[in-house]
C-alpha atoms as a PDB file:
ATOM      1  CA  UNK A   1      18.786 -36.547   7.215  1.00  0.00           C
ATOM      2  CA  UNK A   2      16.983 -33.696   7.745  1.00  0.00           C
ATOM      3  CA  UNK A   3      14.300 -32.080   5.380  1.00  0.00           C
ATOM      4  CA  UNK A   4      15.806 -28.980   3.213  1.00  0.00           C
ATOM      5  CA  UNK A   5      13.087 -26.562   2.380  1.00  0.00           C
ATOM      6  CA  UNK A   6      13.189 -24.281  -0.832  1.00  0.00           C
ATOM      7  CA  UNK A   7      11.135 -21.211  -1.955  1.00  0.00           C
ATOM      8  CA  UNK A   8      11.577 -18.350  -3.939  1.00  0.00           C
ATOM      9  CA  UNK A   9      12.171 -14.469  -3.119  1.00  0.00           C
ATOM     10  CA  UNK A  10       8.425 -13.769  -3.481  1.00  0.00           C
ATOM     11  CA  UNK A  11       7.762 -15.038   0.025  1.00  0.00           C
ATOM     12  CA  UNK A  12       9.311 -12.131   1.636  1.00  0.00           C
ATOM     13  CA  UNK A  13      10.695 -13.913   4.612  1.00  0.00           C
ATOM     14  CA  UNK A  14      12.565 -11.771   6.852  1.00  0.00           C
ATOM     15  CA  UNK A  15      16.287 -12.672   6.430  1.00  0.00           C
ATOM     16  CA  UNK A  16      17.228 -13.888   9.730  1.00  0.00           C
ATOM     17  CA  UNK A  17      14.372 -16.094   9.910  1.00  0.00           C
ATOM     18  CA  UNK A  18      15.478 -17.879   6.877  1.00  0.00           C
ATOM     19  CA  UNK A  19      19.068 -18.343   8.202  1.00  0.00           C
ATOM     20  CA  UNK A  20      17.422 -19.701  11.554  1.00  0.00           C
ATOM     21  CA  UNK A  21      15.148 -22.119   9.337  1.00  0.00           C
ATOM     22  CA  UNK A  22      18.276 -22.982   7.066  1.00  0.00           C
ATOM     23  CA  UNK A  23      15.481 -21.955   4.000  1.00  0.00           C
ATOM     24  CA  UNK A  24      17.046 -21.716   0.872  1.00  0.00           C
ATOM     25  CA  UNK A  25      15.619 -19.393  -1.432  1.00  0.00           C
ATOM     26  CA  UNK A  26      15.701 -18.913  -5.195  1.00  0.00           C
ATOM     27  CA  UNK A  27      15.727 -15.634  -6.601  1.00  0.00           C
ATOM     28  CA  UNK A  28      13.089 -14.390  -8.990  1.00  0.00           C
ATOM     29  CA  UNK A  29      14.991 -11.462 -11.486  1.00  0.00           C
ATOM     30  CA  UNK A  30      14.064  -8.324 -11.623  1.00  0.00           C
ATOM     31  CA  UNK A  31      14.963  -7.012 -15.254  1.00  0.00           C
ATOM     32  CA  UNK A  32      15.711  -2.577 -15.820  1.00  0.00           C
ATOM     33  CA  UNK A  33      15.846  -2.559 -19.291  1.00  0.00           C
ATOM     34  CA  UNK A  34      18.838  -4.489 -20.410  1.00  0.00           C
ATOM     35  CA  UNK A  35      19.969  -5.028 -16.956  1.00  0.00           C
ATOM     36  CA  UNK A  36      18.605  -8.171 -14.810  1.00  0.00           C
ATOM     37  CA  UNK A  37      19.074  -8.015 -11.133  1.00  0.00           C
ATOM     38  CA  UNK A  38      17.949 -11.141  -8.300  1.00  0.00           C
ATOM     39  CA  UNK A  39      15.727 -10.335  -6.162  1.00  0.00           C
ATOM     40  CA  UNK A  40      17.398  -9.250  -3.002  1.00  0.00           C
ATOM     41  CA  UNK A  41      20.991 -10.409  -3.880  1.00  0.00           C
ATOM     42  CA  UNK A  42      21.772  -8.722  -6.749  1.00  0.00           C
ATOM     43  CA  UNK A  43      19.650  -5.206  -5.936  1.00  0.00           C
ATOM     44  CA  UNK A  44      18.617  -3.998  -2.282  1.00  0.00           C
ATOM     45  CA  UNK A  45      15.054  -3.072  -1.576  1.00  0.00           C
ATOM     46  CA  UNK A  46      16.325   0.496  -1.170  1.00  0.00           C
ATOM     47  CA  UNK A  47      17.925   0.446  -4.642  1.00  0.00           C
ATOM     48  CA  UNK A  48      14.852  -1.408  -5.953  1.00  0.00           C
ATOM     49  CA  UNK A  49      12.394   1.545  -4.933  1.00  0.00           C
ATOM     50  CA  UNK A  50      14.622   4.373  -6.066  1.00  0.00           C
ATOM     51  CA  UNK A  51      15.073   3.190  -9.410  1.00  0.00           C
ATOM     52  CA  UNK A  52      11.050   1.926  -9.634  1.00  0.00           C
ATOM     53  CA  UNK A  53       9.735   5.482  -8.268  1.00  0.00           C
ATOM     54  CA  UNK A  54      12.346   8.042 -10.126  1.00  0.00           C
ATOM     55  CA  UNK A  55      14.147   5.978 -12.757  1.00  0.00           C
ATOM     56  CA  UNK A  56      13.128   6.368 -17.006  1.00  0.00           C
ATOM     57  CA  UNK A  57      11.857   2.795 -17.521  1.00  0.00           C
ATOM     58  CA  UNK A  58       9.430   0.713 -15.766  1.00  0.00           C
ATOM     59  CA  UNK A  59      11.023  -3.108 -14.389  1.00  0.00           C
ATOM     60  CA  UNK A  60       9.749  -6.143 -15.661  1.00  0.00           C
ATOM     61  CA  UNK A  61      10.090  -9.671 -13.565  1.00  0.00           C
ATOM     62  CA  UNK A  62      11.820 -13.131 -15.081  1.00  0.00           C
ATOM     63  CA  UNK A  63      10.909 -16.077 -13.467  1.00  0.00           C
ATOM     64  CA  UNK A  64      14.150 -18.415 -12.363  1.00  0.00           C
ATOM     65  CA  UNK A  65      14.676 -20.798 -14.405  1.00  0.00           C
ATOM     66  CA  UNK A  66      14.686 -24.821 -14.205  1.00  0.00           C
ATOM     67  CA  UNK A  67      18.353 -24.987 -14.482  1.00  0.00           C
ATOM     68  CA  UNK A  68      18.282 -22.434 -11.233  1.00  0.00           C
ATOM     69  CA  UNK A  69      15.991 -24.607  -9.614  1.00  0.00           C
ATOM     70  CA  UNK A  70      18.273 -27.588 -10.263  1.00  0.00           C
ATOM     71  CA  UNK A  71      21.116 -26.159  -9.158  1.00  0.00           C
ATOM     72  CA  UNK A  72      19.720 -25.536  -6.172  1.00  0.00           C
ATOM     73  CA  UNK A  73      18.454 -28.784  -5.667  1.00  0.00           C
ATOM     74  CA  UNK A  74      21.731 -30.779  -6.540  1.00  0.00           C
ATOM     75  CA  UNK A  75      23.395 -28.807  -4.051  1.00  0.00           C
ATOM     76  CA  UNK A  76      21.098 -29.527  -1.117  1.00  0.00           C
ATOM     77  CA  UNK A  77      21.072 -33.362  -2.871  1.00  0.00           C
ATOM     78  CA  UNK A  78      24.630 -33.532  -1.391  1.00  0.00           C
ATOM     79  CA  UNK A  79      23.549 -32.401   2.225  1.00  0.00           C
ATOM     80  CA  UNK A  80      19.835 -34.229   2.357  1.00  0.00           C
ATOM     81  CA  UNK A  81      17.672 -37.184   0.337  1.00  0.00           C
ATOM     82  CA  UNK A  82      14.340 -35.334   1.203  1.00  0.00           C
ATOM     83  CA  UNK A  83      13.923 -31.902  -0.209  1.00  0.00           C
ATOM     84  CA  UNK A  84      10.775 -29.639  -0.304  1.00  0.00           C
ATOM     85  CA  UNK A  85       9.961 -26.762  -2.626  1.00  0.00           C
ATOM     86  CA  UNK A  86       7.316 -24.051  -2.261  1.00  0.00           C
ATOM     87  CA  UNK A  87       5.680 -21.204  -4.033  1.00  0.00           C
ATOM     88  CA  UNK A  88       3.999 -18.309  -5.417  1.00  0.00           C
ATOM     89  CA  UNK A  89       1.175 -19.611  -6.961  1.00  0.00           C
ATOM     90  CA  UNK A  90       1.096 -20.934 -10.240  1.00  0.00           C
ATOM     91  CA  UNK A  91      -1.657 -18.548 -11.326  1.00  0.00           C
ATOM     92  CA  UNK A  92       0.142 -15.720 -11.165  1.00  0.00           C
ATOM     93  CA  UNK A  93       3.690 -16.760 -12.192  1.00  0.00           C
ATOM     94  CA  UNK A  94       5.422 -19.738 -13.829  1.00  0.00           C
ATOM     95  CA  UNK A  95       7.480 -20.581 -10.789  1.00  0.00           C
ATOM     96  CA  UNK A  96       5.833 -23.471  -9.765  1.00  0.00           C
ATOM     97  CA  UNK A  97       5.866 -24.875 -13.160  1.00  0.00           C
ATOM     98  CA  UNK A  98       9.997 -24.154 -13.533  1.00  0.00           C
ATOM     99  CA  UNK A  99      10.326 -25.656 -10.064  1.00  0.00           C
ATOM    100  CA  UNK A 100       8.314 -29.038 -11.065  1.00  0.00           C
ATOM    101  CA  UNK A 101      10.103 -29.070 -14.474  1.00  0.00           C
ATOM    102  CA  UNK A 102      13.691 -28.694 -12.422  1.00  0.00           C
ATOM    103  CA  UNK A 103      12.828 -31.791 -10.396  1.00  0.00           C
ATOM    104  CA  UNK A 104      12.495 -34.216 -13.188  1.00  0.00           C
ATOM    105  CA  UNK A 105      16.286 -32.795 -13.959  1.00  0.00           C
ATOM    106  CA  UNK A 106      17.415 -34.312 -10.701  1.00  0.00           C
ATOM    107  CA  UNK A 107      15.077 -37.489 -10.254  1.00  0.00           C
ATOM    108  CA  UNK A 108      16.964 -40.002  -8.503  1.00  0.00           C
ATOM    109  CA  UNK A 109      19.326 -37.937  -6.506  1.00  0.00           C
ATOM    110  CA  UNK A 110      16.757 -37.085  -3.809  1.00  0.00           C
ATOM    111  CA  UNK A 111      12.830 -36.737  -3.170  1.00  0.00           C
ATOM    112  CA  UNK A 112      11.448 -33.408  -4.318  1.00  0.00           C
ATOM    113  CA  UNK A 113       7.979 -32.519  -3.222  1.00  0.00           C
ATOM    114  CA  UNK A 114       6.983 -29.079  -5.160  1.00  0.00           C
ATOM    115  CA  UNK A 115       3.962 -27.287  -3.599  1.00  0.00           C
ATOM    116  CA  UNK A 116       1.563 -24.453  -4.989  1.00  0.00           C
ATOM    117  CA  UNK A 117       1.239 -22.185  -2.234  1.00  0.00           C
ATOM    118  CA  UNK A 118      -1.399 -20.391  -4.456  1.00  0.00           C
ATOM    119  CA  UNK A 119      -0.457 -17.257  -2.350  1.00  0.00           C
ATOM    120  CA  UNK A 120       2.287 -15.109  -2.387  1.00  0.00           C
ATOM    121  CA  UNK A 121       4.472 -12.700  -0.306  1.00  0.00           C
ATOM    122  CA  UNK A 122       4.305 -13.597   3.325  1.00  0.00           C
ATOM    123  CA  UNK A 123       0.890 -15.612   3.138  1.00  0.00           C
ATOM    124  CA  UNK A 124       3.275 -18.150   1.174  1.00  0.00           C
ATOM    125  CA  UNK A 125       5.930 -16.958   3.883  1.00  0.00           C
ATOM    126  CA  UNK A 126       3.980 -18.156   6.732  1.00  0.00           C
ATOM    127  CA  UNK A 127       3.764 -21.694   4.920  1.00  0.00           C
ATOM    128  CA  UNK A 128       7.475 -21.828   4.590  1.00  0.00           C
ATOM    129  CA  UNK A 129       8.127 -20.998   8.245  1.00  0.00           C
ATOM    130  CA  UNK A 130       5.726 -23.911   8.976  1.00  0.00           C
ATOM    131  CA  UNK A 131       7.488 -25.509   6.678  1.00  0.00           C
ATOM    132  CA  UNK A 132      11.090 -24.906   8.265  1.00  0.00           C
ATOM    133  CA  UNK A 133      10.019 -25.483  11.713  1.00  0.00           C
ATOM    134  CA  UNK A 134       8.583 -28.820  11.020  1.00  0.00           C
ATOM    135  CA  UNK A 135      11.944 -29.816   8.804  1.00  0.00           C
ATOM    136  CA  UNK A 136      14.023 -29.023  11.924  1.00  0.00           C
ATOM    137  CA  UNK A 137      12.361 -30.698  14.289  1.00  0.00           C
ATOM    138  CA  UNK A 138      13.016 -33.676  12.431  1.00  0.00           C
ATOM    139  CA  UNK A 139       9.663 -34.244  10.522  1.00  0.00           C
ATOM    140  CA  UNK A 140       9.846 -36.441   6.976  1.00  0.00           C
ATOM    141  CA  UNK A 141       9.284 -35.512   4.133  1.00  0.00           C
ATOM    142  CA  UNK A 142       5.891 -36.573   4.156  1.00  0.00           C
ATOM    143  CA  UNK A 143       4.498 -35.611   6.977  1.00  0.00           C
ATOM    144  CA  UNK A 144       6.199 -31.837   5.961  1.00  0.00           C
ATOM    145  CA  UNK A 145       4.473 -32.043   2.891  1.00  0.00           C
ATOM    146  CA  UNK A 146       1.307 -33.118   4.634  1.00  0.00           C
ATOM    147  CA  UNK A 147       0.938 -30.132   7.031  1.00  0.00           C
ATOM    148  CA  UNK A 148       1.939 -28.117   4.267  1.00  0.00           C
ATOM    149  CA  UNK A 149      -0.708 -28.639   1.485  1.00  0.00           C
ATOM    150  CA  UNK A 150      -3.314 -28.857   4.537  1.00  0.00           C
ATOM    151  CA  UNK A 151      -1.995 -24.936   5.328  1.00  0.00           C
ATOM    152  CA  UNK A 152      -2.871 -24.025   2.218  1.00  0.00           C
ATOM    153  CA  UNK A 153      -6.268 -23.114   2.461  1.00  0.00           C
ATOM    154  CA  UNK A 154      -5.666 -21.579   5.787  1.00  0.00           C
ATOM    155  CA  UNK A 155      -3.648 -19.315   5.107  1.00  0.00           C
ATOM    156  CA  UNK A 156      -5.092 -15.526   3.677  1.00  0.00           C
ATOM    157  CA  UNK A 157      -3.909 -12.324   2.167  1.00  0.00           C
ATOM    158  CA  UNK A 158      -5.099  -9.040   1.553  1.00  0.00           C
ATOM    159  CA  UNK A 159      -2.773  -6.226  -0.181  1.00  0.00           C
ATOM    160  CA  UNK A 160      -3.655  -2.330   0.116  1.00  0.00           C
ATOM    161  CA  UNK A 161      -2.348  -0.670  -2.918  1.00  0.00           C
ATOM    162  CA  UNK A 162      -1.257   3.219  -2.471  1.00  0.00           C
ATOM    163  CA  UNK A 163      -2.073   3.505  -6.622  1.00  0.00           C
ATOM    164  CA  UNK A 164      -3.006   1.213  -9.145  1.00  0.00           C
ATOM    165  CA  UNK A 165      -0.920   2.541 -11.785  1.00  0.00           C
ATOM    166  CA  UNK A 166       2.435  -0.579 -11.142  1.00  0.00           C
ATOM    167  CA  UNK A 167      -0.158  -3.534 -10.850  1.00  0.00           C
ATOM    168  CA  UNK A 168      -1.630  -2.352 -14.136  1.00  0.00           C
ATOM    169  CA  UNK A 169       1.842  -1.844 -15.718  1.00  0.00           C
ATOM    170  CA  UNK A 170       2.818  -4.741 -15.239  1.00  0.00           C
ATOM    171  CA  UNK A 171      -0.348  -6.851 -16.520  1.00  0.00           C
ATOM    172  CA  UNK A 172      -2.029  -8.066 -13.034  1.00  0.00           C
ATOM    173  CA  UNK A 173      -5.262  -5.624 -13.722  1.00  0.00           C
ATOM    174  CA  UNK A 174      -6.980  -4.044 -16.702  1.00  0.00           C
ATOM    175  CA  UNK A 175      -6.219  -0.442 -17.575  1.00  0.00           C
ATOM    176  CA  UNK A 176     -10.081  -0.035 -16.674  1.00  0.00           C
ATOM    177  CA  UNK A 177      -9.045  -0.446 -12.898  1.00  0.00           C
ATOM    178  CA  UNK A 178      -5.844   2.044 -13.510  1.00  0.00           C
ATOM    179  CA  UNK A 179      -7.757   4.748 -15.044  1.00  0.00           C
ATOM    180  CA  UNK A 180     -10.546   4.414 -12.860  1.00  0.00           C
ATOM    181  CA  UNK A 181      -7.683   4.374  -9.294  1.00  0.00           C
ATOM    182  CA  UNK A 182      -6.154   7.358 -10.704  1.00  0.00           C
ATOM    183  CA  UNK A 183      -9.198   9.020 -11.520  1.00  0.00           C
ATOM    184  CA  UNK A 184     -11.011   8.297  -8.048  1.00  0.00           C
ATOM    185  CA  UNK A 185      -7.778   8.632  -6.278  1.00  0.00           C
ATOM    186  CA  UNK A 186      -8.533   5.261  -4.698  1.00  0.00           C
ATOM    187  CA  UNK A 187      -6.657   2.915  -2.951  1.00  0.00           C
ATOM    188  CA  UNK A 188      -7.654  -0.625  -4.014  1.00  0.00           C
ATOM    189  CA  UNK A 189      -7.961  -3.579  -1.736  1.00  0.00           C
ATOM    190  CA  UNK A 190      -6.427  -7.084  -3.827  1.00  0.00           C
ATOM    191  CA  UNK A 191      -6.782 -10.224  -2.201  1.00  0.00           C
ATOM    192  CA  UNK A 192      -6.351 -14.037  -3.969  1.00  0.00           C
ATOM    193  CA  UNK A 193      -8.883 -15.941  -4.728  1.00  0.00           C
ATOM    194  CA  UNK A 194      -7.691 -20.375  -5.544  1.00  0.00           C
ATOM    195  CA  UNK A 195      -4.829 -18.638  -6.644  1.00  0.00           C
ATOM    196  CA  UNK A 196      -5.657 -15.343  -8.900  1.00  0.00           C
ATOM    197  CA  UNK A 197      -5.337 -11.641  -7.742  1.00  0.00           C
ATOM    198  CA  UNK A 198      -8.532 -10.093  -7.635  1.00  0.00           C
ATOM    199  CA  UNK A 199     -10.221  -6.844  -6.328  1.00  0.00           C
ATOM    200  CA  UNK A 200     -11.706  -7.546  -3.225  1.00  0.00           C
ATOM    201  CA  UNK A 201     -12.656  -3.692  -2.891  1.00  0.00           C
ATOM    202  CA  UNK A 202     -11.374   0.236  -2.734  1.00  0.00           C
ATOM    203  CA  UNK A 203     -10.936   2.658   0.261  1.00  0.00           C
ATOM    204  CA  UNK A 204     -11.099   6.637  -0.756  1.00  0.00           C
ATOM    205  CA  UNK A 205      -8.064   7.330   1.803  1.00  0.00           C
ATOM    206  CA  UNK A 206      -5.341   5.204   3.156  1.00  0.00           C
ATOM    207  CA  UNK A 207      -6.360   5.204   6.552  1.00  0.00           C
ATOM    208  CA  UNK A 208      -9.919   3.530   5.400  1.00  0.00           C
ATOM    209  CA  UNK A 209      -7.218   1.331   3.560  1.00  0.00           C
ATOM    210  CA  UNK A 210      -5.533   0.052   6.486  1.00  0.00           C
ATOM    211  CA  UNK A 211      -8.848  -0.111   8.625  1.00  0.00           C
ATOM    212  CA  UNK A 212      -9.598  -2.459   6.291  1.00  0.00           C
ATOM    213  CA  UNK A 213      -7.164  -4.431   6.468  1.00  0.00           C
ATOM    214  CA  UNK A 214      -7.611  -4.266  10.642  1.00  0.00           C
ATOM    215  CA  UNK A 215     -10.916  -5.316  10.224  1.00  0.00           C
ATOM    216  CA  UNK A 216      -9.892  -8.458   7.981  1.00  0.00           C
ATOM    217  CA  UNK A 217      -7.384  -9.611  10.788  1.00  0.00           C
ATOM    218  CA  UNK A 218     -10.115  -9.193  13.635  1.00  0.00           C
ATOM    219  CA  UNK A 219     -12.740 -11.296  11.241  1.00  0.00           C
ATOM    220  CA  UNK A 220     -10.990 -14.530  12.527  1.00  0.00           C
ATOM    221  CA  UNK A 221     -11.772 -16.704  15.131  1.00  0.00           C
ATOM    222  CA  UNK A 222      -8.376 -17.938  15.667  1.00  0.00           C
ATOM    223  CA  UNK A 223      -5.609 -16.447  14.644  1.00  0.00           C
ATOM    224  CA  UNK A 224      -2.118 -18.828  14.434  1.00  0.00           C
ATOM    225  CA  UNK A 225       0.291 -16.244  13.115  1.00  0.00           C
ATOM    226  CA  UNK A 226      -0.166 -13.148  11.304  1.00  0.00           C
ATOM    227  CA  UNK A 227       2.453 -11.068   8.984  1.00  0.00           C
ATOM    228  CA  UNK A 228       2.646  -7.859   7.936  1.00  0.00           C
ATOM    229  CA  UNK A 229       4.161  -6.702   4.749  1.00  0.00           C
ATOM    230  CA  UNK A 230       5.287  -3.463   3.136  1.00  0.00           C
ATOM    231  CA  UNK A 231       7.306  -1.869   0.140  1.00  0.00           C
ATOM    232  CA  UNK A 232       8.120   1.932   1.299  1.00  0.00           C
ATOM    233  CA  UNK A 233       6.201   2.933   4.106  1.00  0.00           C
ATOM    234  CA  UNK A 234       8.245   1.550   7.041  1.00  0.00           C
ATOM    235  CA  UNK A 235       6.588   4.079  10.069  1.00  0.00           C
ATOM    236  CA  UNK A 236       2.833   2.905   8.527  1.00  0.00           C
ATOM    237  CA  UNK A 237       3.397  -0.843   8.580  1.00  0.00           C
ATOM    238  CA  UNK A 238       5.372  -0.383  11.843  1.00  0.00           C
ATOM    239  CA  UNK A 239       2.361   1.163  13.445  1.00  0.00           C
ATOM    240  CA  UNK A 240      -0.156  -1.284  11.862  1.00  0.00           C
ATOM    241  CA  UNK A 241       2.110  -4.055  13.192  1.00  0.00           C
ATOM    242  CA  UNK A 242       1.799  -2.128  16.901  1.00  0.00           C
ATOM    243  CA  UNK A 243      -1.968  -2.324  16.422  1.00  0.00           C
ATOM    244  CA  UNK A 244      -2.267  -5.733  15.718  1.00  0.00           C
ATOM    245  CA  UNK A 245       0.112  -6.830  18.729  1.00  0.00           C
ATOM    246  CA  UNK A 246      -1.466  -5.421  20.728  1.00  0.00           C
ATOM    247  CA  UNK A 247      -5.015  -6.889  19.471  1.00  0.00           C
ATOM    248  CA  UNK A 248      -3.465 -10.023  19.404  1.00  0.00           C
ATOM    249  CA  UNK A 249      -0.917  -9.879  22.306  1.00  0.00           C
ATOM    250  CA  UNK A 250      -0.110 -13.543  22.502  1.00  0.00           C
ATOM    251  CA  UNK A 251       0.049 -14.282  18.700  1.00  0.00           C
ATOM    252  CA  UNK A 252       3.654 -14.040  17.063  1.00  0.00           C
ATOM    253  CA  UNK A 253       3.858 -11.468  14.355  1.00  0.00           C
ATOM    254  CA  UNK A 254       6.308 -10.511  11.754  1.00  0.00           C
ATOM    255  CA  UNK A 255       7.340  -6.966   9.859  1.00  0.00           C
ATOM    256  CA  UNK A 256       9.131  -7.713   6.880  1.00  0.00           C
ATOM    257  CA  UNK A 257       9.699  -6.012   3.511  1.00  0.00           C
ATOM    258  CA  UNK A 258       8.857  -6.647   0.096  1.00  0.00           C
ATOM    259  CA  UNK A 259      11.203  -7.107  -2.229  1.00  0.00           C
ATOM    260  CA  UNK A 260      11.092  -6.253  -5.520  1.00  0.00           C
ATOM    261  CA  UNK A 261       9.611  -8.867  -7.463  1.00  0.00           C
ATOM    262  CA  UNK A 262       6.292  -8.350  -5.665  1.00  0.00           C
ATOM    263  CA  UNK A 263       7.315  -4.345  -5.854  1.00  0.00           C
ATOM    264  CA  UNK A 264       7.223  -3.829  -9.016  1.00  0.00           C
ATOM    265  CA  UNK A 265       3.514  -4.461  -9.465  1.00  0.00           C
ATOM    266  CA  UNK A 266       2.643  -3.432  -5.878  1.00  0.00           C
ATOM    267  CA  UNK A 267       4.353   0.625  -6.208  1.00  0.00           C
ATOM    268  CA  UNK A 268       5.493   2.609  -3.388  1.00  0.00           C
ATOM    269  CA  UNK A 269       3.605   2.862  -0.511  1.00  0.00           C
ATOM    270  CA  UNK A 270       1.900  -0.398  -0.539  1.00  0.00           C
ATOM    271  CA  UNK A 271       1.053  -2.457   2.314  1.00  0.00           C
ATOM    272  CA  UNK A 272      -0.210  -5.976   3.199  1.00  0.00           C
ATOM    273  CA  UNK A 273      -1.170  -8.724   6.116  1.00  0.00           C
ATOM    274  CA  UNK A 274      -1.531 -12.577   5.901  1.00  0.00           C
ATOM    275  CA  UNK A 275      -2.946 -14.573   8.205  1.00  0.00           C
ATOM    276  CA  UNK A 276      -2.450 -18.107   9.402  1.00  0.00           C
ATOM    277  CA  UNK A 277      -5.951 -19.418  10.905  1.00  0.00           C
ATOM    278  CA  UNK A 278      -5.176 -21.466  13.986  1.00  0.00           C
END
């Protein structure tokens, strides 16, 4: 039988691509005051913005629960005995941890391999897509679980903020860092680091932003795949995507969206690129 994969909406995998790769994802919620929404079923990303940018209260974001998890997994337990599960790191969010505790619920229907991708948005995208690929060429369990973890550390992410203000409000920074972004007017650089979001620097304008994140691209030798990400700015990630293809003309490269668990601590106007090292 072949391998099913599983992540969760935080990888910000275009949606074709996951239909192609048969991926199966599991929704993080997305909670406006007394009303919870999933990630990307429940809410669009359009709807998601408009209500983050000009609605009265601020989101907050639910992890899914084990019983989701298990759900999930029964239901690919009656298609496949081999099933692997990957995601956001466990630094940031308790994914991981409801995804492990969702596989002891099922023990004995199937194998579950869980994975910490300790990344997030495409940079754990990019190690799904491995992932899938590998599953439907017929690859075990194993050895998908094997190319996987050694991906890991290969794979790298760096986020260009358009305001600090969302990443503070929702508890990923300090105040410090808000009130000195909106002071400065800067846009801050985030990158991870084994798993934590961290400064990595600050740009005075958005165009020293996205250099940046150019120049980050360009520091590898070899470049496998490379992804870019945005939450509003669709014209600005499309021409940073141009840039890059045509930098790297004969590596593939995806445009995709972020959806709004990652958006609600990124803000409008954020952008971000992974990279896959060869």
């Amino acid at each position: 039988m072949t391998v099913k994969v599983v992540t969760d909406s935080t990888c910000d995998i275009p949606p074709q691509l996951m239909r192609d790769l048969d991926i199966t994802v599991v929704p993080i919620y997305v909670v406006f005051g007394d009303k919870s929404y999933r990630d990307k079923l429940d809410i669009s990303e359009d709807e998601f913005y408009d209500k983050l940018i000009h609605g009265p209260v601020h989101p907050s974001t639910s992890i899914p629960t084990p019983k989701d998890f298990a759900d999930v997994y029964n239901q690919l337990a009656e298609k496949t005995d081999e099933i692997i599960s990957i995601h956001i790191t466990s630094k940031e969010s308790g994914t991981f941890n409801a995804a492990v505790m969702a596989k002891e619920l099922v023990t004995g229907k199937c194998r579950i391999e869980v994975v910490d991708s300790l990344s997030m948005s495409m940079a754990l995208g990019l190690l799904v897509i491995e992932a899938g690929r590998q599953a439907k060429a017929g690859a075990s369990l194993d050895k998908v679980a094997e190319l996987v973890r050694q991906a890991v550390p290969k794979v790298h992410l760096i986020l260009m903020l358009d305001t600090l203000k969302y990443v503070v409000r929702g508890g990923r920074l300090g105040k410090a860092y808000g009130i000195l972004g909106s002071a400065l007017r800067i846009k801050p650089l985030l990158t991870l680091k084994e798993g934590d979001l961290s400064l990595v620097g600050i740009a005075r304008t958005k165009a020293k932003a996205v250099e940046r994140l150019f120049e980050f691209v360009k520091g590898f030798s070899r470049v496998k795949e490379v992804a870019v990400s945005y939450t509003t700015a669709h014209d600005e990630a499309q021409a940073f995507a141009d840039r890059l293809k045509a930098a790297f003309p004969d590596v593939p490269l995806y445009l995709t969206r972020v959806g709004s668990s990652l958006g609600t601590h990124a803000g409008p106007g954020g952008m971000g690129v992974a990279v896959m090292e060869g």
